[in-house]
Each structure stands twice: as C-alpha cells, then as structure tokens.
C-alpha atoms as a PDB file:
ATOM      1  CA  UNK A   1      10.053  18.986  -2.300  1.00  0.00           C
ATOM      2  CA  UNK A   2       6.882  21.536  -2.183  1.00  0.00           C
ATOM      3  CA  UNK A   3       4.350  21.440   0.483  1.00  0.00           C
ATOM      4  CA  UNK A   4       2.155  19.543  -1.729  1.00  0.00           C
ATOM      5  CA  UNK A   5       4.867  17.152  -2.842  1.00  0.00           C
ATOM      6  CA  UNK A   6       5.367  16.818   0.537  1.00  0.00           C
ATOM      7  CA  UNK A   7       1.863  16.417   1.719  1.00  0.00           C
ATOM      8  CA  UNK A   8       1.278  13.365  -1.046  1.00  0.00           C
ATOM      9  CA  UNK A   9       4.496  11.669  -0.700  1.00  0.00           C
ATOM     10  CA  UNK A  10       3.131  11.322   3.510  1.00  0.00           C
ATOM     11  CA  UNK A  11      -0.011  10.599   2.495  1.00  0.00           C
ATOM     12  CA  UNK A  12       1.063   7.742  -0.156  1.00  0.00           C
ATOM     13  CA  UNK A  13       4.017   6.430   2.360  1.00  0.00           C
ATOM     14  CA  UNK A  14       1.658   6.173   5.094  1.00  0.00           C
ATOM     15  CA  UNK A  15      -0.594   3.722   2.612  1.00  0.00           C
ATOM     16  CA  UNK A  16       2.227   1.568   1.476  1.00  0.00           C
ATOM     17  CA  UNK A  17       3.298   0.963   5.125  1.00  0.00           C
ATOM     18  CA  UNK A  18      -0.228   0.305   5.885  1.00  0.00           C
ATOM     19  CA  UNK A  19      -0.687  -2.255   3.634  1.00  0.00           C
ATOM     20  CA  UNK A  20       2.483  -3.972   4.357  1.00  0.00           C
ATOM     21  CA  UNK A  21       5.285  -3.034   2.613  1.00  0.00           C
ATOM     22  CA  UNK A  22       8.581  -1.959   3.792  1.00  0.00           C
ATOM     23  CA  UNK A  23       9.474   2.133   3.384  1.00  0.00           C
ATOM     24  CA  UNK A  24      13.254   3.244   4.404  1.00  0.00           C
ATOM     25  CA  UNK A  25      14.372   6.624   4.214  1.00  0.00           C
ATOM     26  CA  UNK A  26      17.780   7.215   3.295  1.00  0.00           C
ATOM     27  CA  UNK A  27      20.241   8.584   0.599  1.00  0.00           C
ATOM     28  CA  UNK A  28      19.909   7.124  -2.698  1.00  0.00           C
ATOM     29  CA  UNK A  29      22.212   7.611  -5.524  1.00  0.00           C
ATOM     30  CA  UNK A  30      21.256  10.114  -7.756  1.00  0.00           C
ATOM     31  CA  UNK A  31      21.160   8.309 -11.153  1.00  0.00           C
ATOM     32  CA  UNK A  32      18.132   6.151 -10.303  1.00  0.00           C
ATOM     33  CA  UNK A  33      15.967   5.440 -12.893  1.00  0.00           C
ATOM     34  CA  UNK A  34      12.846   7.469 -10.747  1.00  0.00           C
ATOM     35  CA  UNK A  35      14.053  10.452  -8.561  1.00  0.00           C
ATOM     36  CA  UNK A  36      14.521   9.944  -5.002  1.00  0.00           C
ATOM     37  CA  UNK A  37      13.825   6.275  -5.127  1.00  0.00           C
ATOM     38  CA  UNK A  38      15.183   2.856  -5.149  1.00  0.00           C
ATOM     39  CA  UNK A  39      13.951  -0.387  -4.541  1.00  0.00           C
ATOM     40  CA  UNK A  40      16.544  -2.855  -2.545  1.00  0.00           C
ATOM     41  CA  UNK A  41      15.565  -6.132  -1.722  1.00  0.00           C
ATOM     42  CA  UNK A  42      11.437  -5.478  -1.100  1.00  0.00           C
ATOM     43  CA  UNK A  43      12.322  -2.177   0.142  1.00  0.00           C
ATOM     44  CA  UNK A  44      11.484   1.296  -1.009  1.00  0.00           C
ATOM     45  CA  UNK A  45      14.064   3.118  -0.032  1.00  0.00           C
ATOM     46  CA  UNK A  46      13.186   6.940  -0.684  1.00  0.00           C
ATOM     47  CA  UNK A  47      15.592  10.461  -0.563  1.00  0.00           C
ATOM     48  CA  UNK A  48      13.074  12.861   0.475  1.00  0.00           C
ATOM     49  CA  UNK A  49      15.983  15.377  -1.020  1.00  0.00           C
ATOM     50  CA  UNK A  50      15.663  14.243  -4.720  1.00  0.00           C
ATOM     51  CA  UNK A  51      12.169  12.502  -4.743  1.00  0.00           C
ATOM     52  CA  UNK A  52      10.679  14.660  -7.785  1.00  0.00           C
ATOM     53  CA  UNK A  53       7.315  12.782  -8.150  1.00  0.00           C
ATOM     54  CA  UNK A  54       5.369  11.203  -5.069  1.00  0.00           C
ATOM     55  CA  UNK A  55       3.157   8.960  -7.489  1.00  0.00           C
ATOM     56  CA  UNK A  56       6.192   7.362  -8.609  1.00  0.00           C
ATOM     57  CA  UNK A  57       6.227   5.866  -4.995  1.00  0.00           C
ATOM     58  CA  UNK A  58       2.802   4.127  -5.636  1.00  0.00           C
ATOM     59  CA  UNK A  59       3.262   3.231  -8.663  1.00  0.00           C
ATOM     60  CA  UNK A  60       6.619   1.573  -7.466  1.00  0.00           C
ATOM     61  CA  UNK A  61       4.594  -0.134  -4.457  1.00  0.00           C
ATOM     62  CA  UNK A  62       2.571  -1.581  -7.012  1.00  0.00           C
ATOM     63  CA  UNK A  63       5.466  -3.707  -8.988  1.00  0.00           C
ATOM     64  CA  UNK A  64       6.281  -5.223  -5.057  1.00  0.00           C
ATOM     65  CA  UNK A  65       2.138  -5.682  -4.348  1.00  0.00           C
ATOM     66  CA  UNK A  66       1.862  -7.414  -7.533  1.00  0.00           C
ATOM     67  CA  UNK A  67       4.837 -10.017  -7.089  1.00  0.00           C
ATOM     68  CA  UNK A  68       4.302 -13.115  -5.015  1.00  0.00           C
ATOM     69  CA  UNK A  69       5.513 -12.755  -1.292  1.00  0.00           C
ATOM     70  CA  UNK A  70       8.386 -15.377  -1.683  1.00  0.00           C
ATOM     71  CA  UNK A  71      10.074 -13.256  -4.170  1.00  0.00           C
ATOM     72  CA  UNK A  72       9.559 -10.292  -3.138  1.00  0.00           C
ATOM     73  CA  UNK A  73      12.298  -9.388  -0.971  1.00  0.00           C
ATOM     74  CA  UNK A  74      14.349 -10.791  -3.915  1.00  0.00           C
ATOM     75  CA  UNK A  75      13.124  -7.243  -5.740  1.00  0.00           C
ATOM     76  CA  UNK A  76      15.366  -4.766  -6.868  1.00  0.00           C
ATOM     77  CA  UNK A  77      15.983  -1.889  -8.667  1.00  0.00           C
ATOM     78  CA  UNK A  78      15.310  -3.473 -11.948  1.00  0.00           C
ATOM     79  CA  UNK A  79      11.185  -3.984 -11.252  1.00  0.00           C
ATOM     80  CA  UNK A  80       9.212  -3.560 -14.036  1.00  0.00           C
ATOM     81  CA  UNK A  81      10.746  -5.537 -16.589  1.00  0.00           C
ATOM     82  CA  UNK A  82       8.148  -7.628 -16.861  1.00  0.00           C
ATOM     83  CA  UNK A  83       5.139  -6.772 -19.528  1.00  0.00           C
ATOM     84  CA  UNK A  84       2.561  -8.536 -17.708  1.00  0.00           C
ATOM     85  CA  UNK A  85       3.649  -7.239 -14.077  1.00  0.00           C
ATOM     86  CA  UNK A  86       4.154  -3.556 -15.540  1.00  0.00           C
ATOM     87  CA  UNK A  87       0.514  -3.392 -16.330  1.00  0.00           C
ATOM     88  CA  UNK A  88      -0.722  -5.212 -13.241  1.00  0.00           C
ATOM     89  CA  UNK A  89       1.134  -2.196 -11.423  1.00  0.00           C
ATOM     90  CA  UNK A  90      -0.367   0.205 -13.765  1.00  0.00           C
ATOM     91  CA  UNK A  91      -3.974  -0.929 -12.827  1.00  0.00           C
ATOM     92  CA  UNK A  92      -2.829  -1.354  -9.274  1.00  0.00           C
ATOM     93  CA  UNK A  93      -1.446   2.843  -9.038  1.00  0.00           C
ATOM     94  CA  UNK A  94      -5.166   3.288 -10.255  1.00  0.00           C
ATOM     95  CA  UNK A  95      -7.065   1.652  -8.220  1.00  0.00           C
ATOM     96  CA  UNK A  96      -4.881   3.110  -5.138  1.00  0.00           C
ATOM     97  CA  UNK A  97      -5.193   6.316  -6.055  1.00  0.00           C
ATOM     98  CA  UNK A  98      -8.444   6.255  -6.930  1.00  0.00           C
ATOM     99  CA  UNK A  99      -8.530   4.380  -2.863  1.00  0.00           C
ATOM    100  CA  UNK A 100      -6.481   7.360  -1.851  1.00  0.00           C
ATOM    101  CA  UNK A 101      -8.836  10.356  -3.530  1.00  0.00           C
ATOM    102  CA  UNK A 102      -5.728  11.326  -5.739  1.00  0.00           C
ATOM    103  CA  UNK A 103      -5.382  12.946  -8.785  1.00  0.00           C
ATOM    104  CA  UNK A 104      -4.591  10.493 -11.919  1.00  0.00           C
ATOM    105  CA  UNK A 105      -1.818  13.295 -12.809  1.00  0.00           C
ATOM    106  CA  UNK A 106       0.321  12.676  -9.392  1.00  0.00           C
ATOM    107  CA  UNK A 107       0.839   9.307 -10.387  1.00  0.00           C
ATOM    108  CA  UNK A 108       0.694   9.291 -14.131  1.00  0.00           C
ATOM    109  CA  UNK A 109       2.645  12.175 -14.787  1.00  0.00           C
ATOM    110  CA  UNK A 110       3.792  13.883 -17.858  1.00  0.00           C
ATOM    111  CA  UNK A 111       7.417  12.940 -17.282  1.00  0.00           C
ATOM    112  CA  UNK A 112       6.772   9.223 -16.821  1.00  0.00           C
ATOM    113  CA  UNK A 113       5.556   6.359 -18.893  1.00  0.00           C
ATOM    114  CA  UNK A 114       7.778   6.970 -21.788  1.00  0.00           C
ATOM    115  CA  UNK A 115       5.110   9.726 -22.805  1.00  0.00           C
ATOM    116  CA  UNK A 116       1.927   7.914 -22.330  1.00  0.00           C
ATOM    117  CA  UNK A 117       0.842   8.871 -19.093  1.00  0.00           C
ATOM    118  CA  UNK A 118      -2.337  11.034 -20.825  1.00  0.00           C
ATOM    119  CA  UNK A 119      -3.118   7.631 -22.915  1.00  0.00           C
ATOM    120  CA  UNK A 120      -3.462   5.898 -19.705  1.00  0.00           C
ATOM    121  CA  UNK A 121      -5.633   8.194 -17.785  1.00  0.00           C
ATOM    122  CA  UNK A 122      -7.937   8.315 -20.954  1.00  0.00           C
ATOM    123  CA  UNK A 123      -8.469   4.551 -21.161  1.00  0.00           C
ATOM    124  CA  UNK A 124      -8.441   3.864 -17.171  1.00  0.00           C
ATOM    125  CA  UNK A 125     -11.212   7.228 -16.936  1.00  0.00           C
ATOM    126  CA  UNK A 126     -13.519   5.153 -19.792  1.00  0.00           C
ATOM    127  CA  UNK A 127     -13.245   1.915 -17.652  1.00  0.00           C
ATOM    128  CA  UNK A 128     -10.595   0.722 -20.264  1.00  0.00           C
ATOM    129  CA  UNK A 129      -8.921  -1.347 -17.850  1.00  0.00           C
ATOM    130  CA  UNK A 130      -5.757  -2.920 -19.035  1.00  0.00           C
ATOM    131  CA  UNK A 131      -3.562  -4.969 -16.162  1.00  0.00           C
ATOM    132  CA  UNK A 132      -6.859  -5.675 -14.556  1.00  0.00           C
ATOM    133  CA  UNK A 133      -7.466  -9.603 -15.366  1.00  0.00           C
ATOM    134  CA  UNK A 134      -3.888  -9.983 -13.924  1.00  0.00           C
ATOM    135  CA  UNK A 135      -4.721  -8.417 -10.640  1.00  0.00           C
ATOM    136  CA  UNK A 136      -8.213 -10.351 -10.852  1.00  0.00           C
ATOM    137  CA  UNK A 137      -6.054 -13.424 -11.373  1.00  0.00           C
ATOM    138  CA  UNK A 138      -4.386 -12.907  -8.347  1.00  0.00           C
ATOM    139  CA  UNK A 139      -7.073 -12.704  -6.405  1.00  0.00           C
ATOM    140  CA  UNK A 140      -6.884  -8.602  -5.491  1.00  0.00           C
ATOM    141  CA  UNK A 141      -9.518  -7.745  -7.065  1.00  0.00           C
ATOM    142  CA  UNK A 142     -12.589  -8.821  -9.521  1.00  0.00           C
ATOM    143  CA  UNK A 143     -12.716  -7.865 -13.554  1.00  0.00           C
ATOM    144  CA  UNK A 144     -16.255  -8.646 -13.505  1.00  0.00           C
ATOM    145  CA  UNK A 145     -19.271 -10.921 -12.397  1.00  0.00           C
ATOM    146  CA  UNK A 146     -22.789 -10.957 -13.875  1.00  0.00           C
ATOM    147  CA  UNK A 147     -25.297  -9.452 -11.897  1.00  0.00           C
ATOM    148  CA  UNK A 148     -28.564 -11.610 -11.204  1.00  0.00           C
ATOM    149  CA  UNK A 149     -30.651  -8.820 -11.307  1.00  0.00           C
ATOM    150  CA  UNK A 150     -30.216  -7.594 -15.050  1.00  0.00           C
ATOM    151  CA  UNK A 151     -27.755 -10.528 -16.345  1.00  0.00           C
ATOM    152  CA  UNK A 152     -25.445  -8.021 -17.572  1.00  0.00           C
ATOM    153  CA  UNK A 153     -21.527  -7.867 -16.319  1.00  0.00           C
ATOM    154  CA  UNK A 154     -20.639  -5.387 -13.869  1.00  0.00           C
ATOM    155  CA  UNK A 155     -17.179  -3.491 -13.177  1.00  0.00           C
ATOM    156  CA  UNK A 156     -15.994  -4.319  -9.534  1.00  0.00           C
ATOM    157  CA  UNK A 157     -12.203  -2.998 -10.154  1.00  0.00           C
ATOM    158  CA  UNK A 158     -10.529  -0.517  -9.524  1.00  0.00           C
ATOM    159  CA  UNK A 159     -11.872  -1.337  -5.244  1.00  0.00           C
ATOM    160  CA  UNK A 160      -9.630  -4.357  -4.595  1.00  0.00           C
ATOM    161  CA  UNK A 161     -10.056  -7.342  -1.951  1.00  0.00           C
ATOM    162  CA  UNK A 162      -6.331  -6.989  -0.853  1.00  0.00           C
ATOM    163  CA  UNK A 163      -3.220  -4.922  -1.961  1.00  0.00           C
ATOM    164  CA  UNK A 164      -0.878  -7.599  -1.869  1.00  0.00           C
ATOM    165  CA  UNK A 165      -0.860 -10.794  -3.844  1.00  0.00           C
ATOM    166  CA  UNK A 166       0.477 -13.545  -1.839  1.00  0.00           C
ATOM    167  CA  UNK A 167       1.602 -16.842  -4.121  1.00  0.00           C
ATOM    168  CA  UNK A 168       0.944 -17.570  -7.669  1.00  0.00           C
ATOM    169  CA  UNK A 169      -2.384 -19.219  -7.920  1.00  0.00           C
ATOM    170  CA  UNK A 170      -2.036 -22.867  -9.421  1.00  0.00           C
END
C-alpha cells in the first residue's frame, strides 16, 4: 500500500470500528472477489499486503450496516447479492464518505462497480439518490420531510441518524 492508501484505509478502519463493526487483520486468500478483503461471519477481515482499494472497505462495511443485527454475523463472503441491499450500501459508502470528508473516487473507483463507478458519483453529486428510501426505511436516515416554513420537501440524506440498522422494521 502507498502512504495515502495507507492513510485512508486507517482513517476508514478506525470509522467502521467506531461504529460497531468488527475489523480483523490477517491473511486472506488472494482470489477474493475485492483485494485484501474478506468478510467471515460479520467480520472484515483485511490483508493490509494485498488491500488495493481502501474504499472497498467502506463500501463493504456498508453491506454488514445495512443487514439486520441477527443476521449479521451469519455474513459472508458472498454480501451483496442482494439488489435492494447492494444499493442501500451504495447510498450508505456515500453518505460515510461524505461523513468522513473523502473523495467519491476512493470509494467508487474506476476498477469497481462493473464500470459504473463515474455513473454513480454523477447521480449521488445531483442529489440523485438511489438506495436511499431503503436506508430511510430502516430508520438510518431520512429521504425527506416537508419543511413548514416553505411547504416544499427537503433532502436530509446523505447525514444519517445511525450507521447500523438493527431489525427489520414490521
């Protein structure tokens, strides 16, 4: 890793362990499906050695933030097969990173979202906020709410009211 690799994989580690979840440092194998990192049972595990891209590690935080806490030490290495939790992890990289002052590049990289990272940071940088009523479902955050002042709807998201989602809401 670079210095600067370096400097936003601490930076993004120290968040996820701040909010709760579970980082391990050890080998992984080196045919994971992101560099350097594996999930295992609501665990990141992370190999400083091959991690290529630190976003990758929020963005991965945000598939376990997104899943109710009774299943997610059931996680594993196959997160994000789910449509509706990808984007809800999608919405919930941006609105860390946008919590941690990063860069939409270090987590929506060129090499990652089967080519539409740009197409992403275009719709999320217009307010275009896909994933969102998910997370606002959840309870981490609001879409929305109409503002008595003007009567007009208002953008709360991407600040969220927790990181983690605990059950399914009923």
């Amino acid at each position: 890793m670079t210095e600067d690799t370096t400097d936003y994989a601490d930076q993004i580690i120290s968040f996820i362990q701040d909010i709760g979840l579970t980082v391990r440092f050890e080998s992984v194998p080196e045919d994971t499906f992101l560099p350097g990192i594996l999930i295992k049972d609501g665990i990141i595990l992370v190999d400083r050695k091959q991690l290529k891209y630190p976003g990758d590690l929020l963005h991965e935080a945000g598939h376990l933030a997104v899943i109710p806490a009774s299943r997610r030490h059931e996680t594993g290495a196959y997160v994000g097969h789910n449509p509706s939790e990808e984007m809800a992890a999608i919405a919930w990289s941006w609105a860390a990173l946008k919590h941690l002052n990063l860069a939409p590049e270090i987590v929506f990289h060129p090499d990652g979202y089967k080519g539409g990272s740009q197409s992403i940071i275009d719709n999320f940088s217009q307010q275009q906020y896909f994933g969102t009523p998910i997370l606002s479902w959840l309870g981490m955050t609001q879409c929305a709410f109409a503002s008595a002042e003007n009567d007009r709807m208002e953008v709360v998201f991407p600040q969220m009211s927790k990181w983690l989602a605990d059950e399914m809401p009923e």
